[in-house]
ModelCIF file with pLDDT and N, C-alpha, C, O atoms, coordinates in Angstrom:
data_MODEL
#
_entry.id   MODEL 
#
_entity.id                         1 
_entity.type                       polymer 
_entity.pdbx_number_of_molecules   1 
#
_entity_poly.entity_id                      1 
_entity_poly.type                           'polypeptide(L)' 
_entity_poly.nstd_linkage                   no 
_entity_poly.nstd_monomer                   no 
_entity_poly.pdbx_seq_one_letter_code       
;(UNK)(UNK)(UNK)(UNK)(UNK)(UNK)(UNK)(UNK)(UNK)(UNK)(UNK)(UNK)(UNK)(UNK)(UNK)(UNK)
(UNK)(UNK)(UNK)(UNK)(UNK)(UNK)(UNK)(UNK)(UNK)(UNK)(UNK)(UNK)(UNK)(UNK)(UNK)(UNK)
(UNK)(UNK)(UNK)(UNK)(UNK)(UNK)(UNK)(UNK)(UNK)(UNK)
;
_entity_poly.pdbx_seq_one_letter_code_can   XXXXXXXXXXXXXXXXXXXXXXXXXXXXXXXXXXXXXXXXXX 
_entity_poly.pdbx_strand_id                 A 
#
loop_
_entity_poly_seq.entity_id 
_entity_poly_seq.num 
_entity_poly_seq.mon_id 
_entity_poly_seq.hetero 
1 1  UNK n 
1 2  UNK n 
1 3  UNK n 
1 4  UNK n 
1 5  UNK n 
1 6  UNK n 
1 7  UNK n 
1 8  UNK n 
1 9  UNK n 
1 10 UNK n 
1 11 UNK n 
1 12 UNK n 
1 13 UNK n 
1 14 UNK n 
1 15 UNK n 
1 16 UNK n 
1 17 UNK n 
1 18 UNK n 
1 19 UNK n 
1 20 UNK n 
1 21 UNK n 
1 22 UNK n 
1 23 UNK n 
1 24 UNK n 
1 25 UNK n 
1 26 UNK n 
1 27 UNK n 
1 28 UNK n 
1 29 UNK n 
1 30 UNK n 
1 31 UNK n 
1 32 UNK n 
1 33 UNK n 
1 34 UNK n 
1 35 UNK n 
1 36 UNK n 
1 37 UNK n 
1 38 UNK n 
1 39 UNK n 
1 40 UNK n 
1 41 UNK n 
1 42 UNK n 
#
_struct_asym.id          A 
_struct_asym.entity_id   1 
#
loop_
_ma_qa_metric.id 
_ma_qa_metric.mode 
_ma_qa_metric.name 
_ma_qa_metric.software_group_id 
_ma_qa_metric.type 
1 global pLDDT . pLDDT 
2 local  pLDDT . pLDDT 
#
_ma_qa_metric_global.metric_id      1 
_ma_qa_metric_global.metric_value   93.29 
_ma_qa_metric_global.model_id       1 
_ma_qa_metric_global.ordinal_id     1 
#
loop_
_ma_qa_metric_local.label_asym_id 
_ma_qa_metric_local.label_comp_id 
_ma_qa_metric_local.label_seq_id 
_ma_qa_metric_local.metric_id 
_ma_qa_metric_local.metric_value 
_ma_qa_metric_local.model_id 
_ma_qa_metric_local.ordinal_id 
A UNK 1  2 95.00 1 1  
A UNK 2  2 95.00 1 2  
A UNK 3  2 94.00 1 3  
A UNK 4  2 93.00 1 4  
A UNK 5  2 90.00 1 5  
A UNK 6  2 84.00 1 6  
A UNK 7  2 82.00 1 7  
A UNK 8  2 70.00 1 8  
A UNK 9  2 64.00 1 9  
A UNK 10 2 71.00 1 10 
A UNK 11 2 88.00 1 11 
A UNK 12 2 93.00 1 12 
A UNK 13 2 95.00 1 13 
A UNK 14 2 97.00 1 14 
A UNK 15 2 97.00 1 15 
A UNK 16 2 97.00 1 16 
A UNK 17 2 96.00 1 17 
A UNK 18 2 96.00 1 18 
A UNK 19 2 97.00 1 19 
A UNK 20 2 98.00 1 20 
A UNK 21 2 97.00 1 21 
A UNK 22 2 98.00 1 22 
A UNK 23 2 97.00 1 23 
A UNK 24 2 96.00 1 24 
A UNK 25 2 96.00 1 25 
A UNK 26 2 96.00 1 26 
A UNK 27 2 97.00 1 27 
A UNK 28 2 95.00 1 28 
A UNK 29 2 97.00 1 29 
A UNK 30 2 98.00 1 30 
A UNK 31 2 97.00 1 31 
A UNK 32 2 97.00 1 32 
A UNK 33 2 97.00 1 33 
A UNK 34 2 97.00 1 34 
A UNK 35 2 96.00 1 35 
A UNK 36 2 97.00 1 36 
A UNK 37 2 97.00 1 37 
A UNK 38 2 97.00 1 38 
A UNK 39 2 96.00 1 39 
A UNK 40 2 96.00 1 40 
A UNK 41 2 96.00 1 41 
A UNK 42 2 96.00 1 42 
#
loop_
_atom_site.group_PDB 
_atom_site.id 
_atom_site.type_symbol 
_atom_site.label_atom_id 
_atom_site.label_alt_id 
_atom_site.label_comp_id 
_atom_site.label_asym_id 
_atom_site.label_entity_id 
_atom_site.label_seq_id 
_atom_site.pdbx_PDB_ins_code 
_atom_site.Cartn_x 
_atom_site.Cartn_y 
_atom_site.Cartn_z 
_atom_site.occupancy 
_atom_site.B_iso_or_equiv 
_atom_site.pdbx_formal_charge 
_atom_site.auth_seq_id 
_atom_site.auth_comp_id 
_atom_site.auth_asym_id 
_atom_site.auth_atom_id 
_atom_site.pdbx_PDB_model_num 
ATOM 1   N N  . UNK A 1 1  ? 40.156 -117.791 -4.737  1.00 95.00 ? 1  UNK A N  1 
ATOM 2   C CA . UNK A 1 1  ? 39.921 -116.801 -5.775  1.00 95.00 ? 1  UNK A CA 1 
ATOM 3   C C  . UNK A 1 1  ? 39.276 -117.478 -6.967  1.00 95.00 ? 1  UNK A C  1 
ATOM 4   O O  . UNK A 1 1  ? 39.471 -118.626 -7.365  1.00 95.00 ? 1  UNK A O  1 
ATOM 5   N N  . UNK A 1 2  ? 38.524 -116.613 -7.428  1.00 95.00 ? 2  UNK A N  1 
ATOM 6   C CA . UNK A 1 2  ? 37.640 -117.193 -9.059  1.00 95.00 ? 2  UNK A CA 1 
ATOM 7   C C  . UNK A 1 2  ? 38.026 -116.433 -10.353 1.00 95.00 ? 2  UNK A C  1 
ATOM 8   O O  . UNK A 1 2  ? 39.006 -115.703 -10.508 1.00 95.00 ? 2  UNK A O  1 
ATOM 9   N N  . UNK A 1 3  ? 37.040 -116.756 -11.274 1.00 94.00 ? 3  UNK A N  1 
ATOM 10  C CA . UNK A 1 3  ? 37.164 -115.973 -12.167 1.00 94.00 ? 3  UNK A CA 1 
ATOM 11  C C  . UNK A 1 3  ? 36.126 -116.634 -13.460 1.00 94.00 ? 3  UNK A C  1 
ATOM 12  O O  . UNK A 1 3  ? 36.374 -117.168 -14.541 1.00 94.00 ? 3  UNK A O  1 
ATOM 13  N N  . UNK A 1 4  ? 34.414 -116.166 -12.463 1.00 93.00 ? 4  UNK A N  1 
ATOM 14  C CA . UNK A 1 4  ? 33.668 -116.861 -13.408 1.00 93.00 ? 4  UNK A CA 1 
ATOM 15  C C  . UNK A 1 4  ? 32.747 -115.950 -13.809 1.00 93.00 ? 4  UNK A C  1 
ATOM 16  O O  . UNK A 1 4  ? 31.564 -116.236 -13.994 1.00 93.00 ? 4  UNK A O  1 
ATOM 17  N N  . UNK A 1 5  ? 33.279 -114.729 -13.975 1.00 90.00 ? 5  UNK A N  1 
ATOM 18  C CA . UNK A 1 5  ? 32.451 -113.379 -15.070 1.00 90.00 ? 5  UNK A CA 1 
ATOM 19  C C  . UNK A 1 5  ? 32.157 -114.480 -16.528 1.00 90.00 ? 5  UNK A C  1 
ATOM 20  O O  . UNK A 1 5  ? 33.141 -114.962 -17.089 1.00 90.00 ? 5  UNK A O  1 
ATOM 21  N N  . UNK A 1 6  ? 31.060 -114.722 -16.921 1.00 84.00 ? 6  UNK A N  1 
ATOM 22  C CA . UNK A 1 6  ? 30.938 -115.790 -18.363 1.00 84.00 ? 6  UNK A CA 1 
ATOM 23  C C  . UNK A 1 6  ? 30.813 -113.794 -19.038 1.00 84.00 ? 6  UNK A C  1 
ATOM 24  O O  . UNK A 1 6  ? 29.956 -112.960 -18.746 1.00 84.00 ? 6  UNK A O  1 
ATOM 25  N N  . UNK A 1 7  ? 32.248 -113.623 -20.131 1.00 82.00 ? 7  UNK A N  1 
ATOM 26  C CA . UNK A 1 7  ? 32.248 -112.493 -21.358 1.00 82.00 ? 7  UNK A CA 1 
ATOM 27  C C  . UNK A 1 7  ? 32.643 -113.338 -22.747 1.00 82.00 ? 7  UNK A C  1 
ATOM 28  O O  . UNK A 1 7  ? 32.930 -114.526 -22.895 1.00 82.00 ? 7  UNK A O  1 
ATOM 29  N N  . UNK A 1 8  ? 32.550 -112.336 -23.617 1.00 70.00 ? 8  UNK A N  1 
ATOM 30  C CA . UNK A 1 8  ? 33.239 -112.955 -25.221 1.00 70.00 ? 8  UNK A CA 1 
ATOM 31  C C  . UNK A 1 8  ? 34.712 -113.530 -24.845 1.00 70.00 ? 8  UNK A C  1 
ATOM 32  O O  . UNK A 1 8  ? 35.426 -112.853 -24.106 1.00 70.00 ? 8  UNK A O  1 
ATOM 33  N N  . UNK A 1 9  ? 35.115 -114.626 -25.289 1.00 64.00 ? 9  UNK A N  1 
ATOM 34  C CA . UNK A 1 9  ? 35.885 -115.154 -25.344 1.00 64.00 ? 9  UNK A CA 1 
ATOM 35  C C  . UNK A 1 9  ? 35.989 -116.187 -26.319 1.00 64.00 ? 9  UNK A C  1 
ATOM 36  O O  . UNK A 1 9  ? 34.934 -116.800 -26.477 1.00 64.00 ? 9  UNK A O  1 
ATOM 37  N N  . UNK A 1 10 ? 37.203 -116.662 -27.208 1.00 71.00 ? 10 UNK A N  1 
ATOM 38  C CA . UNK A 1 10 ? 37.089 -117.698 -27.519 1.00 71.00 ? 10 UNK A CA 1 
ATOM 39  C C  . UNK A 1 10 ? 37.742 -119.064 -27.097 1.00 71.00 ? 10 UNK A C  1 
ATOM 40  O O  . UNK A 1 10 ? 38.836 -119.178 -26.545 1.00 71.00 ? 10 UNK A O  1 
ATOM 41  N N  . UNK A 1 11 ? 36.857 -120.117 -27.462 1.00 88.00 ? 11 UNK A N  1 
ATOM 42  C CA . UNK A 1 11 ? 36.762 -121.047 -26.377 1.00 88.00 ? 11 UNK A CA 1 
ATOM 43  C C  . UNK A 1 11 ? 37.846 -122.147 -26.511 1.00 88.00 ? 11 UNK A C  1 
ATOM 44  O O  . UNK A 1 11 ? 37.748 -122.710 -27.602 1.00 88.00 ? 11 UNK A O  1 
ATOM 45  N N  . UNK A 1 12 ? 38.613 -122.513 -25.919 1.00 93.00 ? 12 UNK A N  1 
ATOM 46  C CA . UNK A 1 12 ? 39.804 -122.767 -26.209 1.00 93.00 ? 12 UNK A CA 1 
ATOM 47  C C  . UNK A 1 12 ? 40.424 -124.410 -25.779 1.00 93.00 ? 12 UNK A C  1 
ATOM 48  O O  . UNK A 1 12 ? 40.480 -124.594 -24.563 1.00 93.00 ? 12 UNK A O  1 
ATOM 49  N N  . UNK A 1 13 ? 40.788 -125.344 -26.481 1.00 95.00 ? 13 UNK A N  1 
ATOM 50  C CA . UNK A 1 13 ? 40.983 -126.811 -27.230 1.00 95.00 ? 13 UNK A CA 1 
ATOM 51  C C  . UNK A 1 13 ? 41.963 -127.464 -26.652 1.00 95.00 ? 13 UNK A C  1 
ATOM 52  O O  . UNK A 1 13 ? 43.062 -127.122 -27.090 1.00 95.00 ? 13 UNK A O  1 
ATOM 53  N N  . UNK A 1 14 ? 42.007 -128.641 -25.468 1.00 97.00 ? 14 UNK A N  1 
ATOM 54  C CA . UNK A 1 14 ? 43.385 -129.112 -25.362 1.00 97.00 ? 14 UNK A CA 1 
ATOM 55  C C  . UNK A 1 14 ? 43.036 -130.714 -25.870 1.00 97.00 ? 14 UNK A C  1 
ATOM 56  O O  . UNK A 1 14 ? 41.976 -131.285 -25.615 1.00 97.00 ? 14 UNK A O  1 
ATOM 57  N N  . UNK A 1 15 ? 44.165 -131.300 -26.641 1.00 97.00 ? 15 UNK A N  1 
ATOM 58  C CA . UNK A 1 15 ? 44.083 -132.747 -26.722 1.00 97.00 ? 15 UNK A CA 1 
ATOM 59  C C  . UNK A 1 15 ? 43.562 -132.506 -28.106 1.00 97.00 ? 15 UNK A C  1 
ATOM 60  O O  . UNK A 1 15 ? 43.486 -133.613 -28.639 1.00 97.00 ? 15 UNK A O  1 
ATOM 61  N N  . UNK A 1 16 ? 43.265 -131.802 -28.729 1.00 97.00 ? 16 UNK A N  1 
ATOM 62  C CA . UNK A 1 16 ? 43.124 -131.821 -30.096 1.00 97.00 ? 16 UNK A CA 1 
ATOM 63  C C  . UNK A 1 16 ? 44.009 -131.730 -31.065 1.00 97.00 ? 16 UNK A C  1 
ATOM 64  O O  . UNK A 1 16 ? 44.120 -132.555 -31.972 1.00 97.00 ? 16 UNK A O  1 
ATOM 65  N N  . UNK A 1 17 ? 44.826 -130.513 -30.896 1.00 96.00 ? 17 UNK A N  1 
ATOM 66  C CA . UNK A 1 17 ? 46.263 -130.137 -31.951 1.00 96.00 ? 17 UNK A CA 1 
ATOM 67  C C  . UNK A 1 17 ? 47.484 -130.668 -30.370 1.00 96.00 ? 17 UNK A C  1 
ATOM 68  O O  . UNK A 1 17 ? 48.153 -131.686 -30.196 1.00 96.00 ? 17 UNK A O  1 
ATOM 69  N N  . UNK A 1 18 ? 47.308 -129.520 -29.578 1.00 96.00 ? 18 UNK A N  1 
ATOM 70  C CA . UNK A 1 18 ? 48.211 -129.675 -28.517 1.00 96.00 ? 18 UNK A CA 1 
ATOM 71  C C  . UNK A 1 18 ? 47.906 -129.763 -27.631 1.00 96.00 ? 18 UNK A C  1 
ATOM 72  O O  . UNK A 1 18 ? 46.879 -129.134 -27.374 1.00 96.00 ? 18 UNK A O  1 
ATOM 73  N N  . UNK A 1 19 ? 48.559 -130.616 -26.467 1.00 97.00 ? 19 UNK A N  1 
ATOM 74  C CA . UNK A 1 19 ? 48.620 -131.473 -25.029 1.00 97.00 ? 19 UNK A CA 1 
ATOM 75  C C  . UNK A 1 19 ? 48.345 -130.311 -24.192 1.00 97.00 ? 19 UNK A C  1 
ATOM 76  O O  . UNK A 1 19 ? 47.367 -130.391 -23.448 1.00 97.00 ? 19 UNK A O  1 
ATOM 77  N N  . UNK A 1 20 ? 49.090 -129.172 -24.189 1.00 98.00 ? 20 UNK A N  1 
ATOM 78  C CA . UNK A 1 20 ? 49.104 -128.445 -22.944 1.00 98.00 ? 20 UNK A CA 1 
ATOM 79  C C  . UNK A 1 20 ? 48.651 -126.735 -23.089 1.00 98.00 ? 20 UNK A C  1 
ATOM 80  O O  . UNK A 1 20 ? 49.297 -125.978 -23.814 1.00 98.00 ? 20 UNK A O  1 
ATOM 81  N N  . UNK A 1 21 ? 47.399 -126.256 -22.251 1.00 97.00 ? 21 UNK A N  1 
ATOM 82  C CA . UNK A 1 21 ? 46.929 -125.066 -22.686 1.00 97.00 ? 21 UNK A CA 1 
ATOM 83  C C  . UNK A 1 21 ? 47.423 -124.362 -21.026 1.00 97.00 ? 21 UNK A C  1 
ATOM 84  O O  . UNK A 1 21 ? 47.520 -124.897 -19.921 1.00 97.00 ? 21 UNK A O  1 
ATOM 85  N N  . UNK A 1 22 ? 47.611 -123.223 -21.404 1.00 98.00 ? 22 UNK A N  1 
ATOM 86  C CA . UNK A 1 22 ? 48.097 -122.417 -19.892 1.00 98.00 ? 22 UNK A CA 1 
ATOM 87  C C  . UNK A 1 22 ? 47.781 -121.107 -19.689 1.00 98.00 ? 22 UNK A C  1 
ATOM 88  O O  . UNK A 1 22 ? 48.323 -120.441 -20.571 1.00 98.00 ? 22 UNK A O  1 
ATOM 89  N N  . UNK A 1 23 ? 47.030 -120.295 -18.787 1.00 97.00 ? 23 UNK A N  1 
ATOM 90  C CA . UNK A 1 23 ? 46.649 -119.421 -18.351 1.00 97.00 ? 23 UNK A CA 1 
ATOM 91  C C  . UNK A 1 23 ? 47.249 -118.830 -16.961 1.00 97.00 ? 23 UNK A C  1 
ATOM 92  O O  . UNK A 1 23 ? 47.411 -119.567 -15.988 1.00 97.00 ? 23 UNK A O  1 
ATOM 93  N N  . UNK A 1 24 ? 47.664 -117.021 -16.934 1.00 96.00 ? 24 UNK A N  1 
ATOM 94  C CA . UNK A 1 24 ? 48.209 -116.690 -15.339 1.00 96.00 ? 24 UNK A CA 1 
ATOM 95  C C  . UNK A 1 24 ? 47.193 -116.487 -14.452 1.00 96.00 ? 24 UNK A C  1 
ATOM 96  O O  . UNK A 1 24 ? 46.033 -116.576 -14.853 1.00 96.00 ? 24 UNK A O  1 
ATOM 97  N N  . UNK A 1 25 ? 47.386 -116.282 -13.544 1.00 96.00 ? 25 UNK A N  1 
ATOM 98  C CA . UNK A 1 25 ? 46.852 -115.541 -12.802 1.00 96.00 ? 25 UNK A CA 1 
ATOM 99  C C  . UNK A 1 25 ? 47.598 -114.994 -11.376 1.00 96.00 ? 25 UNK A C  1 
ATOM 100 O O  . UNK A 1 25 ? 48.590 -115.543 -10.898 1.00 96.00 ? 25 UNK A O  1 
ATOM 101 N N  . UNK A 1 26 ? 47.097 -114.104 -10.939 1.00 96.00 ? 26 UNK A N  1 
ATOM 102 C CA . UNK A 1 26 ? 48.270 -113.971 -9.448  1.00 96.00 ? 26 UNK A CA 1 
ATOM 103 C C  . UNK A 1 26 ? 47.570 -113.774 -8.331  1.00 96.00 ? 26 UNK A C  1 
ATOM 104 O O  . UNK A 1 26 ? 46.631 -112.979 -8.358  1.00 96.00 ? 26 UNK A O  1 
ATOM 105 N N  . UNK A 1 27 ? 47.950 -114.561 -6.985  1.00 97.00 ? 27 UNK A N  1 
ATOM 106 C CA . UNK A 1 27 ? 47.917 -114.833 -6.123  1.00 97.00 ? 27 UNK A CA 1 
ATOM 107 C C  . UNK A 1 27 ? 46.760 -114.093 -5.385  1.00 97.00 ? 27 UNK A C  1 
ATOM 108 O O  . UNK A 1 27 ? 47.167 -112.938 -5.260  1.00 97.00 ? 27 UNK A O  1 
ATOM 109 N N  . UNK A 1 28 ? 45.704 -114.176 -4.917  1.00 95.00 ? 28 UNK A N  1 
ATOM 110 C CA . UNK A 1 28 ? 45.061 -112.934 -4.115  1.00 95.00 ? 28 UNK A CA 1 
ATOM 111 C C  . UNK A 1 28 ? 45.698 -112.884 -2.515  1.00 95.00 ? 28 UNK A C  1 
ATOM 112 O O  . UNK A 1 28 ? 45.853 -111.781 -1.991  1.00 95.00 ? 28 UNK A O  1 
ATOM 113 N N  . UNK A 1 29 ? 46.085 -114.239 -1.711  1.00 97.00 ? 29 UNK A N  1 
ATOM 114 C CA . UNK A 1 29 ? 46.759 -114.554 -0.651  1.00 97.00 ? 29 UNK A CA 1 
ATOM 115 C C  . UNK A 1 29 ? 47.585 -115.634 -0.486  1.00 97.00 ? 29 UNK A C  1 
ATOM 116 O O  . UNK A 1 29 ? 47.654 -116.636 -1.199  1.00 97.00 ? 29 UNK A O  1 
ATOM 117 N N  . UNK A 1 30 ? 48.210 -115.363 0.507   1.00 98.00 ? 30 UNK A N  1 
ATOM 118 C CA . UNK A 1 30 ? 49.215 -116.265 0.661   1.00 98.00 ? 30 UNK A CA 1 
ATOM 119 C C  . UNK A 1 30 ? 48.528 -117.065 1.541   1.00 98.00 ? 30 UNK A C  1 
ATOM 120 O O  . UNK A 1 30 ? 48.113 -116.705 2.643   1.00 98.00 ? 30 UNK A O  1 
ATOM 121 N N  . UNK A 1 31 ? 48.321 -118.989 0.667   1.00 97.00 ? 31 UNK A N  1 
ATOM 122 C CA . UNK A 1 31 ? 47.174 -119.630 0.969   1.00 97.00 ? 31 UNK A CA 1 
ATOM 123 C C  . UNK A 1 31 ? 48.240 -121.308 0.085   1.00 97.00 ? 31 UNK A C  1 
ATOM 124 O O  . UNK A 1 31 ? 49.345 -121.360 -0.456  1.00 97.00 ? 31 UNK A O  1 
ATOM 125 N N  . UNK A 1 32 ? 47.016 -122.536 0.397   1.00 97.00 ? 32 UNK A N  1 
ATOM 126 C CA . UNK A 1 32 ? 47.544 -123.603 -0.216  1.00 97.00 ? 32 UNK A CA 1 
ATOM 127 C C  . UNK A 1 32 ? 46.131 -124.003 -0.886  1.00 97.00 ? 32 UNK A C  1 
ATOM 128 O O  . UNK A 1 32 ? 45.047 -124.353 -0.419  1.00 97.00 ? 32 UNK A O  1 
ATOM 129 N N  . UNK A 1 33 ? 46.513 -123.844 -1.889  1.00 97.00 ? 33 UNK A N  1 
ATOM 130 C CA . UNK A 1 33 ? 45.395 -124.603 -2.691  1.00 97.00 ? 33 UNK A CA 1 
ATOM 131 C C  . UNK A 1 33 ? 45.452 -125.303 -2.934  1.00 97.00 ? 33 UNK A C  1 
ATOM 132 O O  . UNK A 1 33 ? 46.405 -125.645 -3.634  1.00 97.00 ? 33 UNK A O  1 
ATOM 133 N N  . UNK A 1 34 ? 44.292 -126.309 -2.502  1.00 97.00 ? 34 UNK A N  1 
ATOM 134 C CA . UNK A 1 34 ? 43.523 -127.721 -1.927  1.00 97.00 ? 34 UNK A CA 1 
ATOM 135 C C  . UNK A 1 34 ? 43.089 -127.827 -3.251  1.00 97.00 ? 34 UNK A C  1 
ATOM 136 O O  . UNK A 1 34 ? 43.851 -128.671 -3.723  1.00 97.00 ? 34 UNK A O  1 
ATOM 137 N N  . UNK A 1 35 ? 42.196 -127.418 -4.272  1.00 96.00 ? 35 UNK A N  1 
ATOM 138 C CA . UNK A 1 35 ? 41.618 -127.711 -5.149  1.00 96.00 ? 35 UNK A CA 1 
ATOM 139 C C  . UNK A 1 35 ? 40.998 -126.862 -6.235  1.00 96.00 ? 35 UNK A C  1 
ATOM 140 O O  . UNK A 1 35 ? 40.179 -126.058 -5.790  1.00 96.00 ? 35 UNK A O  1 
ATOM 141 N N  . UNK A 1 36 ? 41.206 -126.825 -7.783  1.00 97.00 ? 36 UNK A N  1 
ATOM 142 C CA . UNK A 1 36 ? 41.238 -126.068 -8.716  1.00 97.00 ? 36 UNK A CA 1 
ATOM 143 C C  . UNK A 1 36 ? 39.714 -126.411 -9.645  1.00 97.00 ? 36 UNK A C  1 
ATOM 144 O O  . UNK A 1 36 ? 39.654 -127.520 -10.176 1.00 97.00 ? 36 UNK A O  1 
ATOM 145 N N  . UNK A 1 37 ? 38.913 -125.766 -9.761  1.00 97.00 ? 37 UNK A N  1 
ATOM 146 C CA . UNK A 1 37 ? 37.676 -125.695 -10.908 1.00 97.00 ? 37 UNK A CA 1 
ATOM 147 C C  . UNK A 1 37 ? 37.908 -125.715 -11.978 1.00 97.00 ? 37 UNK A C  1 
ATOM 148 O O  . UNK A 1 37 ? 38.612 -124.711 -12.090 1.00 97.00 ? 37 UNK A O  1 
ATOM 149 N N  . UNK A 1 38 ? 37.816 -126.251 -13.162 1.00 97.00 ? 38 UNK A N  1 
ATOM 150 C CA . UNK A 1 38 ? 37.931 -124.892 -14.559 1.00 97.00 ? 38 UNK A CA 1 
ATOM 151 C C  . UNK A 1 38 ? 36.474 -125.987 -15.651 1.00 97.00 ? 38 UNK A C  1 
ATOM 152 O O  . UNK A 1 38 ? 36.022 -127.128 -15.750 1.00 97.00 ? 38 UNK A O  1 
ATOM 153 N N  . UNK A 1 39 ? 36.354 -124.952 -16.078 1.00 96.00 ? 39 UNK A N  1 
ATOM 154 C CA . UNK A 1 39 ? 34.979 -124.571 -16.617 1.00 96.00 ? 39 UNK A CA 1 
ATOM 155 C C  . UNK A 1 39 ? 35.272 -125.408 -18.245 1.00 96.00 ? 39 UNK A C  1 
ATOM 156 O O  . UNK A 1 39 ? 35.555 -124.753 -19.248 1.00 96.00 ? 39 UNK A O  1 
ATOM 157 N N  . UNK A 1 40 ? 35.162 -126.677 -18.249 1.00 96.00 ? 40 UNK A N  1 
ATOM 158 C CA . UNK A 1 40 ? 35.180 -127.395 -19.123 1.00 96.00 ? 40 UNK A CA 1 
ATOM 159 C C  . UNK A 1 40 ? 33.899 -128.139 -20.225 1.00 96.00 ? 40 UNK A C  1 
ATOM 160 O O  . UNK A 1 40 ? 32.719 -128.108 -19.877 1.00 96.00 ? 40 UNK A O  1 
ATOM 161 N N  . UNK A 1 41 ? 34.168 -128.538 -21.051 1.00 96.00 ? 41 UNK A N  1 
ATOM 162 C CA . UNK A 1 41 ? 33.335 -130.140 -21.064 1.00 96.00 ? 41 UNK A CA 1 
ATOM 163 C C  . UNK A 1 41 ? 34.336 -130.910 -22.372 1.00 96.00 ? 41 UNK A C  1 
ATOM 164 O O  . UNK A 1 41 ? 35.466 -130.600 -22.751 1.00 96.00 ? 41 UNK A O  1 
ATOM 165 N N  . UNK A 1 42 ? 33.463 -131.950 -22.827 1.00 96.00 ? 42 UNK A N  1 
ATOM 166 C CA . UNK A 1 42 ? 34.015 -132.942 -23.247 1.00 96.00 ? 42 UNK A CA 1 
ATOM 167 C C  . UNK A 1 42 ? 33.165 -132.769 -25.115 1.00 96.00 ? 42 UNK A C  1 
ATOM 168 O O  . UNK A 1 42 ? 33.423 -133.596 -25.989 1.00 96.00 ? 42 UNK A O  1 
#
């Protein structure tokens, strides 16, 4: 499953003020996920 519609959002900071940023999402199948994307930079 994805979730790479690019809409308004604001763009959001880890390692600057605080260590840990967290987002839900729920399950589309019952599956093992091997490996996670997220839409970063530096």
């Amino acid at each position: 499953q994805t979730c790479t519609t690019e809409t308004s959002g604001d763009n959001s900071s880890v390692g600057a003020t605080y260590t840990k940023k967290a987002w839900k999402f729920q399950a589309s199948e019952s599956t093992t996920i091997c490996k996670i994307e997220i839409n970063a930079k530096e």
